[in-house]
PDB file of N, CA and C in Angstrom:
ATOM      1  N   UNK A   1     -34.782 -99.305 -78.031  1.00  0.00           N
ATOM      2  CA  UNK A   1     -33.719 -99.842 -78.846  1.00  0.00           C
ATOM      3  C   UNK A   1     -32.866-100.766 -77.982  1.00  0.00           C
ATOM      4  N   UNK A   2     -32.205-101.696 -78.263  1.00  0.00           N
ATOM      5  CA  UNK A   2     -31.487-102.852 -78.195  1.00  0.00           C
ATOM      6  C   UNK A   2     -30.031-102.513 -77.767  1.00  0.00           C
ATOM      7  N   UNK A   3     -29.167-102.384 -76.772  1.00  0.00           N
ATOM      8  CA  UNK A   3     -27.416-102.314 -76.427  1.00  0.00           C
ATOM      9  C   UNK A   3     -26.837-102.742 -77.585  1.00  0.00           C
ATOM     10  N   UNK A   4     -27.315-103.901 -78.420  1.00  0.00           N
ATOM     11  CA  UNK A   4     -26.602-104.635 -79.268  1.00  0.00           C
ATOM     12  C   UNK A   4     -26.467-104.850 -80.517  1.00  0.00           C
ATOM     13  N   UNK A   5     -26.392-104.745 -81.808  1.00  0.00           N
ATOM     14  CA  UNK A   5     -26.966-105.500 -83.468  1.00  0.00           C
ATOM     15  C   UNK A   5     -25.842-106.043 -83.708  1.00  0.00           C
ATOM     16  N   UNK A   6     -26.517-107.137 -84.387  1.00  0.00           N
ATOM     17  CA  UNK A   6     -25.938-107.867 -84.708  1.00  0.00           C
ATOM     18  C   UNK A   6     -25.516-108.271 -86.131  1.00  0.00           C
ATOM     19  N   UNK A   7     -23.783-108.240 -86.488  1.00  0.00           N
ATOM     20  CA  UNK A   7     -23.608-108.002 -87.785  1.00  0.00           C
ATOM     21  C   UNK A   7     -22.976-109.239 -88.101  1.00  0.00           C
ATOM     22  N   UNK A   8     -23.736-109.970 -89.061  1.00  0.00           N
ATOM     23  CA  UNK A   8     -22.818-110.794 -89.674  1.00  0.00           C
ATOM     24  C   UNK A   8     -22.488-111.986 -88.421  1.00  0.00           C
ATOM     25  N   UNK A   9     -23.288-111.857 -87.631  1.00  0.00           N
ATOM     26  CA  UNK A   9     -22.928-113.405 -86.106  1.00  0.00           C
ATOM     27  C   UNK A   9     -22.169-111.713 -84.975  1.00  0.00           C
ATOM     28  N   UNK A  10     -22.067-110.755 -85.372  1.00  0.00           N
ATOM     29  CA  UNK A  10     -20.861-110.545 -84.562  1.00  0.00           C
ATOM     30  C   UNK A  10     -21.773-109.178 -83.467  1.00  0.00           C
ATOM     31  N   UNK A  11     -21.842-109.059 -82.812  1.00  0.00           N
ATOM     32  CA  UNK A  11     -22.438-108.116 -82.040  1.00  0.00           C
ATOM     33  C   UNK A  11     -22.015-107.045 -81.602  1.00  0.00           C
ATOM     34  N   UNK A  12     -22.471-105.906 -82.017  1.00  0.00           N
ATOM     35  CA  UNK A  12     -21.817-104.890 -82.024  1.00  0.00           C
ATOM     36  C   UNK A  12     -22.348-103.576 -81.194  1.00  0.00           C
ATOM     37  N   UNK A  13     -21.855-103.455 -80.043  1.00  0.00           N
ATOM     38  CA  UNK A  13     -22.568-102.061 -79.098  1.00  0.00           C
ATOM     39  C   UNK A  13     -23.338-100.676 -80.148  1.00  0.00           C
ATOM     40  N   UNK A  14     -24.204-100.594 -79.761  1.00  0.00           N
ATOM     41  CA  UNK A  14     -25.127 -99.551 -80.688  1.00  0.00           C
ATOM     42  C   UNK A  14     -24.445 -98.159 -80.785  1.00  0.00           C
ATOM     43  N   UNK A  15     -23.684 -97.711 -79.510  1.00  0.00           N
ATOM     44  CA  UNK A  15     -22.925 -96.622 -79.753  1.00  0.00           C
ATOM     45  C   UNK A  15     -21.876 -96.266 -80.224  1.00  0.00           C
ATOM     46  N   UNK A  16     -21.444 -97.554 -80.303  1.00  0.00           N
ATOM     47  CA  UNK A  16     -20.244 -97.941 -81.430  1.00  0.00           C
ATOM     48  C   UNK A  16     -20.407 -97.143 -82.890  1.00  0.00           C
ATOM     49  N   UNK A  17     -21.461 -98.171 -83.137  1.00  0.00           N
ATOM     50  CA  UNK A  17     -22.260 -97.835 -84.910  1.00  0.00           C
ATOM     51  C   UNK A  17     -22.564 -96.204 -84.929  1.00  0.00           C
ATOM     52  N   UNK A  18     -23.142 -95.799 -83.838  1.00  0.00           N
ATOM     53  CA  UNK A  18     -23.927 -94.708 -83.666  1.00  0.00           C
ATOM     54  C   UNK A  18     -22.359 -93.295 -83.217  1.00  0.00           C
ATOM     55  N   UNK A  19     -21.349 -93.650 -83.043  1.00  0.00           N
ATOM     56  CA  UNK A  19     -20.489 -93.001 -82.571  1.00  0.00           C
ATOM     57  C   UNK A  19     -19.808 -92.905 -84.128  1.00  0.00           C
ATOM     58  N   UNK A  20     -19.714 -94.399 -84.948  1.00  0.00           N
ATOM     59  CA  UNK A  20     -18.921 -94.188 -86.690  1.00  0.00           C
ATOM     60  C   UNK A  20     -19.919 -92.555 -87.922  1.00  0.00           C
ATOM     61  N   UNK A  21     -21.600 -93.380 -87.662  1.00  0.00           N
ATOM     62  CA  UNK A  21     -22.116 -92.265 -87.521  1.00  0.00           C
ATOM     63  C   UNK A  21     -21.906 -91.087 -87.725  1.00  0.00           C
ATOM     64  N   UNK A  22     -21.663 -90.676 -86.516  1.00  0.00           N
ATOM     65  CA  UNK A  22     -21.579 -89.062 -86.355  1.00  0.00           C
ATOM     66  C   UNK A  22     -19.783 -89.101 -86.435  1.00  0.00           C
ATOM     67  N   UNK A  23     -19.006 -89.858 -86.716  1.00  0.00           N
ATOM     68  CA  UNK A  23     -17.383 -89.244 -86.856  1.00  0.00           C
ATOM     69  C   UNK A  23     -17.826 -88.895 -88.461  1.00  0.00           C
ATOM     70  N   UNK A  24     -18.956 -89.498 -89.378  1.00  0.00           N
ATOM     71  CA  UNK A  24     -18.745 -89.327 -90.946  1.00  0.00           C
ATOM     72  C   UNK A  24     -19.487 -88.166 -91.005  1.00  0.00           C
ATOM     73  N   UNK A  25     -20.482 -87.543 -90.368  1.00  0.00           N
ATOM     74  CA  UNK A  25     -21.907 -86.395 -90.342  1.00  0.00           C
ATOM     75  C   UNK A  25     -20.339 -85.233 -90.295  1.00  0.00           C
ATOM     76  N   UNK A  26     -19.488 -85.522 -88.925  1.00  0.00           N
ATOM     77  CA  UNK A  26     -18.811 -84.766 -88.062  1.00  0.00           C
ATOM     78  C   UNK A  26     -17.674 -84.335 -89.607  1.00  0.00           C
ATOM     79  N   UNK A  27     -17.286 -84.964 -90.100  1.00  0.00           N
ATOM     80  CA  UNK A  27     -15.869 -84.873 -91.511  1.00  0.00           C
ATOM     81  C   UNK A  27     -16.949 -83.851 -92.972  1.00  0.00           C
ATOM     82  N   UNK A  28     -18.248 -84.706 -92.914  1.00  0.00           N
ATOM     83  CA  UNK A  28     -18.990 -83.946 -93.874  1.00  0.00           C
ATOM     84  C   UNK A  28     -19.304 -82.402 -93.371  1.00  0.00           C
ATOM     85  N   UNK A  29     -19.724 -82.435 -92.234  1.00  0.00           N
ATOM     86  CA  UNK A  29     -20.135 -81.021 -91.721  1.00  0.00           C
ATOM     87  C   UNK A  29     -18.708 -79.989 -91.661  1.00  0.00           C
ATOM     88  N   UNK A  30     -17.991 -80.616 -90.983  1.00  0.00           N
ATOM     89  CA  UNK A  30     -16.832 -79.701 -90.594  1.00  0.00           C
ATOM     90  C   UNK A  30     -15.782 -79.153 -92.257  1.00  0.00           C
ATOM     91  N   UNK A  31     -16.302 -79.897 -93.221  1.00  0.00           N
ATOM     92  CA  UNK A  31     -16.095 -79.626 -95.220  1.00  0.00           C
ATOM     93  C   UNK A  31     -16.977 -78.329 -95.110  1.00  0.00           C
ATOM     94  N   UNK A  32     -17.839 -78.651 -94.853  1.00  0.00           N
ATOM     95  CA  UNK A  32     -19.098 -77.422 -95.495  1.00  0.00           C
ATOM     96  C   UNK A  32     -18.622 -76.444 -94.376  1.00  0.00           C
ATOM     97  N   UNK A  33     -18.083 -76.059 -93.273  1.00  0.00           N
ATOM     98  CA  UNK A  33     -18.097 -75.182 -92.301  1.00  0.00           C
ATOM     99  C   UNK A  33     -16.804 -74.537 -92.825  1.00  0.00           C
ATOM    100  N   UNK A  34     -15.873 -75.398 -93.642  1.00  0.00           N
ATOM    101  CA  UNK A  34     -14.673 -75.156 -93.915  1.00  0.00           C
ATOM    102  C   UNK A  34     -14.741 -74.246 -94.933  1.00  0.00           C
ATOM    103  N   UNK A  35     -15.772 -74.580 -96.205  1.00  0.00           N
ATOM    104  CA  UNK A  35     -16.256 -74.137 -96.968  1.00  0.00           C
ATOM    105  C   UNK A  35     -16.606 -72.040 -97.249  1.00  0.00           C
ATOM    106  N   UNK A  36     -17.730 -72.569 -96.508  1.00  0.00           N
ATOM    107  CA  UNK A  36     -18.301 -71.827 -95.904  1.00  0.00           C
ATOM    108  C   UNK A  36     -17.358 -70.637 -95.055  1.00  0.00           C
ATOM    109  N   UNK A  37     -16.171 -70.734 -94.558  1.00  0.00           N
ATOM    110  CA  UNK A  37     -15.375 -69.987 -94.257  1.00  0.00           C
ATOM    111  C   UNK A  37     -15.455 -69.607 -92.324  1.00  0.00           C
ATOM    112  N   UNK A  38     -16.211 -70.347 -91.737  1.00  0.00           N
ATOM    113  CA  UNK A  38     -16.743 -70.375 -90.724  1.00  0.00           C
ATOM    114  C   UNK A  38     -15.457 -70.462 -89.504  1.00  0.00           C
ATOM    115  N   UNK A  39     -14.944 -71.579 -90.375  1.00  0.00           N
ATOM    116  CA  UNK A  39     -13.843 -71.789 -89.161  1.00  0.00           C
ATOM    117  C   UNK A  39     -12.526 -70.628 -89.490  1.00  0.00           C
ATOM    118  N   UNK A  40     -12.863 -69.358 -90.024  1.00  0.00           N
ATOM    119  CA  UNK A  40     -12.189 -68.029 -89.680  1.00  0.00           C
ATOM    120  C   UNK A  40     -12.522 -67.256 -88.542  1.00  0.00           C
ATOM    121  N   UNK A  41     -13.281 -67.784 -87.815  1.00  0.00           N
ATOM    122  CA  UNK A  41     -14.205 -67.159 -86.913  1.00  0.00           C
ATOM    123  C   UNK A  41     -14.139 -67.764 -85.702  1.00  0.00           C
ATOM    124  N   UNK A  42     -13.368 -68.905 -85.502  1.00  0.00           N
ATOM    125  CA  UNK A  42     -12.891 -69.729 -83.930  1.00  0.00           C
ATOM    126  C   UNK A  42     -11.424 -69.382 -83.795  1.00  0.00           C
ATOM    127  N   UNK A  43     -11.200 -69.446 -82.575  1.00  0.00           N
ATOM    128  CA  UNK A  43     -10.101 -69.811 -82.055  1.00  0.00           C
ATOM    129  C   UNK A  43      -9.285 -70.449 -82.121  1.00  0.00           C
ATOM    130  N   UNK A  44     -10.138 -71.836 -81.848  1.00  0.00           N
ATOM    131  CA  UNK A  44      -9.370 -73.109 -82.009  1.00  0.00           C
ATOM    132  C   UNK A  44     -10.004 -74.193 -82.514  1.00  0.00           C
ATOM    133  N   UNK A  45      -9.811 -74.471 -84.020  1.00  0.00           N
ATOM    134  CA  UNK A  45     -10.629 -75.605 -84.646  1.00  0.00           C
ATOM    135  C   UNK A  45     -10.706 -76.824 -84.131  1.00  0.00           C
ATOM    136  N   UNK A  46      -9.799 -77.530 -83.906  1.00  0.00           N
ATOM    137  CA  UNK A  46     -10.131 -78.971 -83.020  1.00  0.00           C
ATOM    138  C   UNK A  46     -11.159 -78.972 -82.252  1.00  0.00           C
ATOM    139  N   UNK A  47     -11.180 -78.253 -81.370  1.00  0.00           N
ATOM    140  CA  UNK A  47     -11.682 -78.140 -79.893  1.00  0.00           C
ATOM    141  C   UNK A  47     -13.293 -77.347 -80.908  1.00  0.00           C
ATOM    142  N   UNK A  48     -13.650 -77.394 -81.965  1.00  0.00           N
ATOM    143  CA  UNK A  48     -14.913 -76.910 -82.841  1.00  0.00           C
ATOM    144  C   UNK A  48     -15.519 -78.473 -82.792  1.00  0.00           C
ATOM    145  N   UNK A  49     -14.406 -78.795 -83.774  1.00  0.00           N
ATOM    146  CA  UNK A  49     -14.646 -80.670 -84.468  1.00  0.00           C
ATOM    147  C   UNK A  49     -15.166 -81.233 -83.088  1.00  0.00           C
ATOM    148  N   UNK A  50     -14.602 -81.194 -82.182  1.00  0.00           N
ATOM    149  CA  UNK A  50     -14.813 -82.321 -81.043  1.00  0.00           C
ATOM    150  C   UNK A  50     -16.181 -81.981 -80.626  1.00  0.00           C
ATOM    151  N   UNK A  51     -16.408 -80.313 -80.311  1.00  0.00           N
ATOM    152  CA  UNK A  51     -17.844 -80.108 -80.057  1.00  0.00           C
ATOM    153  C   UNK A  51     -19.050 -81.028 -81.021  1.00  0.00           C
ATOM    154  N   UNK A  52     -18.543 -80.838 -82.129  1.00  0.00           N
ATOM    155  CA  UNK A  52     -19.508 -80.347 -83.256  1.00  0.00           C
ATOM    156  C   UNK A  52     -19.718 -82.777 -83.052  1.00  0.00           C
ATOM    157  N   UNK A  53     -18.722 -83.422 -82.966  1.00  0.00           N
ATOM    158  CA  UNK A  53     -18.922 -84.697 -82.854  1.00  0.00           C
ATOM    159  C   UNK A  53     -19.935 -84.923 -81.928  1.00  0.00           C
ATOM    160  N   UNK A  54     -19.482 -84.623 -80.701  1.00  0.00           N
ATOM    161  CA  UNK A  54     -20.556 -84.933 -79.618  1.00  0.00           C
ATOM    162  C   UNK A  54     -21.935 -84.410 -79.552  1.00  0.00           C
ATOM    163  N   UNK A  55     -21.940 -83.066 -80.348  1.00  0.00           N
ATOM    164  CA  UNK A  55     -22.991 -82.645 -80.574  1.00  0.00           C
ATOM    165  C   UNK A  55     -23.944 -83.662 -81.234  1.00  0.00           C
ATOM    166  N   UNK A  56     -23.535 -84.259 -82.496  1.00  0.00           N
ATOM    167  CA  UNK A  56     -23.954 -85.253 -84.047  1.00  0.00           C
ATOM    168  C   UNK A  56     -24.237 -86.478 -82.389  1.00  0.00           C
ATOM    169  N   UNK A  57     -23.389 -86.724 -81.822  1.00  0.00           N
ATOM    170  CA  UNK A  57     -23.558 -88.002 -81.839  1.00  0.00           C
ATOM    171  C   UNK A  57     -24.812 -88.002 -80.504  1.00  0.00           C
ATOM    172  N   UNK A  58     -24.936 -86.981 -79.692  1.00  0.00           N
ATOM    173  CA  UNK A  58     -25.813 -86.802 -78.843  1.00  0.00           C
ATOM    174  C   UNK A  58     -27.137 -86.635 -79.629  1.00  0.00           C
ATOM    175  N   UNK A  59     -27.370 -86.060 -80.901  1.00  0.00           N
ATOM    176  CA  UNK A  59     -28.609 -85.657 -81.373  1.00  0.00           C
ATOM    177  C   UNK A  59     -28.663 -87.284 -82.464  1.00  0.00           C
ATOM    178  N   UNK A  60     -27.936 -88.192 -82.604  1.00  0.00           N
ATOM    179  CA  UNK A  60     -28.212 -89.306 -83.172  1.00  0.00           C
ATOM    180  C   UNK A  60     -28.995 -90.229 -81.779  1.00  0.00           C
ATOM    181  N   UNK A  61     -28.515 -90.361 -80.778  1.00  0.00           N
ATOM    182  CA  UNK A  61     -28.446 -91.231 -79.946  1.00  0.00           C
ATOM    183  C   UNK A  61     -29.914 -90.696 -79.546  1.00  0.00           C
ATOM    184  N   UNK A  62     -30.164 -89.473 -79.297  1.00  0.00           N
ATOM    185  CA  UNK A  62     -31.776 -89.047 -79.218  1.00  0.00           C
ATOM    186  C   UNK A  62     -32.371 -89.632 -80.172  1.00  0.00           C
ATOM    187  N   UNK A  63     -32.239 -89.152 -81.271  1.00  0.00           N
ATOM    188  CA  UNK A  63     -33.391 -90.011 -82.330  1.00  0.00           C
ATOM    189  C   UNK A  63     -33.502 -91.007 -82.745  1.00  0.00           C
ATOM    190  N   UNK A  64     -32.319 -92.121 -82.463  1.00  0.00           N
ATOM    191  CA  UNK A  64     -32.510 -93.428 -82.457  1.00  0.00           C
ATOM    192  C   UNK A  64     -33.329 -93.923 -81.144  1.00  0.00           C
ATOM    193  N   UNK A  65     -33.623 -93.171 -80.080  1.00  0.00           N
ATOM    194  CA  UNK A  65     -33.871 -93.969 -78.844  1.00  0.00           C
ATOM    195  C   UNK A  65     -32.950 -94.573 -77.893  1.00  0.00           C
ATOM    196  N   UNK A  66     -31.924 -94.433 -77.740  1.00  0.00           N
ATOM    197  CA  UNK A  66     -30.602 -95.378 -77.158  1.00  0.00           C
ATOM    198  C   UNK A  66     -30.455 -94.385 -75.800  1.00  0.00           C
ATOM    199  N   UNK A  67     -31.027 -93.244 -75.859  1.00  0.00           N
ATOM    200  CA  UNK A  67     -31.073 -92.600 -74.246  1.00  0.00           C
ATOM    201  C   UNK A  67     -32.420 -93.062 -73.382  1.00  0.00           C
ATOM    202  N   UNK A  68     -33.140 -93.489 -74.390  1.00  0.00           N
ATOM    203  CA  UNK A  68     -34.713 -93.924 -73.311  1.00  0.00           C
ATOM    204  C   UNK A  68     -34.443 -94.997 -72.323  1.00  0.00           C
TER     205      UNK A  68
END
């Protein structure tokens, strides 16, 4: 995969796109966990969300190819 795409003339870092990504996976997931009643069961929710982002955005960046 490519550092770069290009939107509209304008070029845009892939982890950028790939970081918006996983902040929307990260708002949908952390609904259903909310849901689900899950986050009765942490400590400290932020410090869940932030995992649970880097998690999305590490397992995007694998399956796009952008770590090879």
């Amino acid at each position: 995969m490519i550092g770069e795409v290009s939107i509209g003339g304008v070029f845009l870092p892939t982890i950028l796109l790939l970081g918006v990504a996983a902040l929307l996976l990260t708002g949908v997931v952390s609904r259903l966990l909310g849901f689900a009643g899950v986050y009765r069961l942490v400590a400290y929710r932020p410090l869940v969300d932030v995992a649970l982002f880097i998690l999305l955005l590490g397992l995007l960046a694998l399956l796009t190819g952008l770590s090879a």
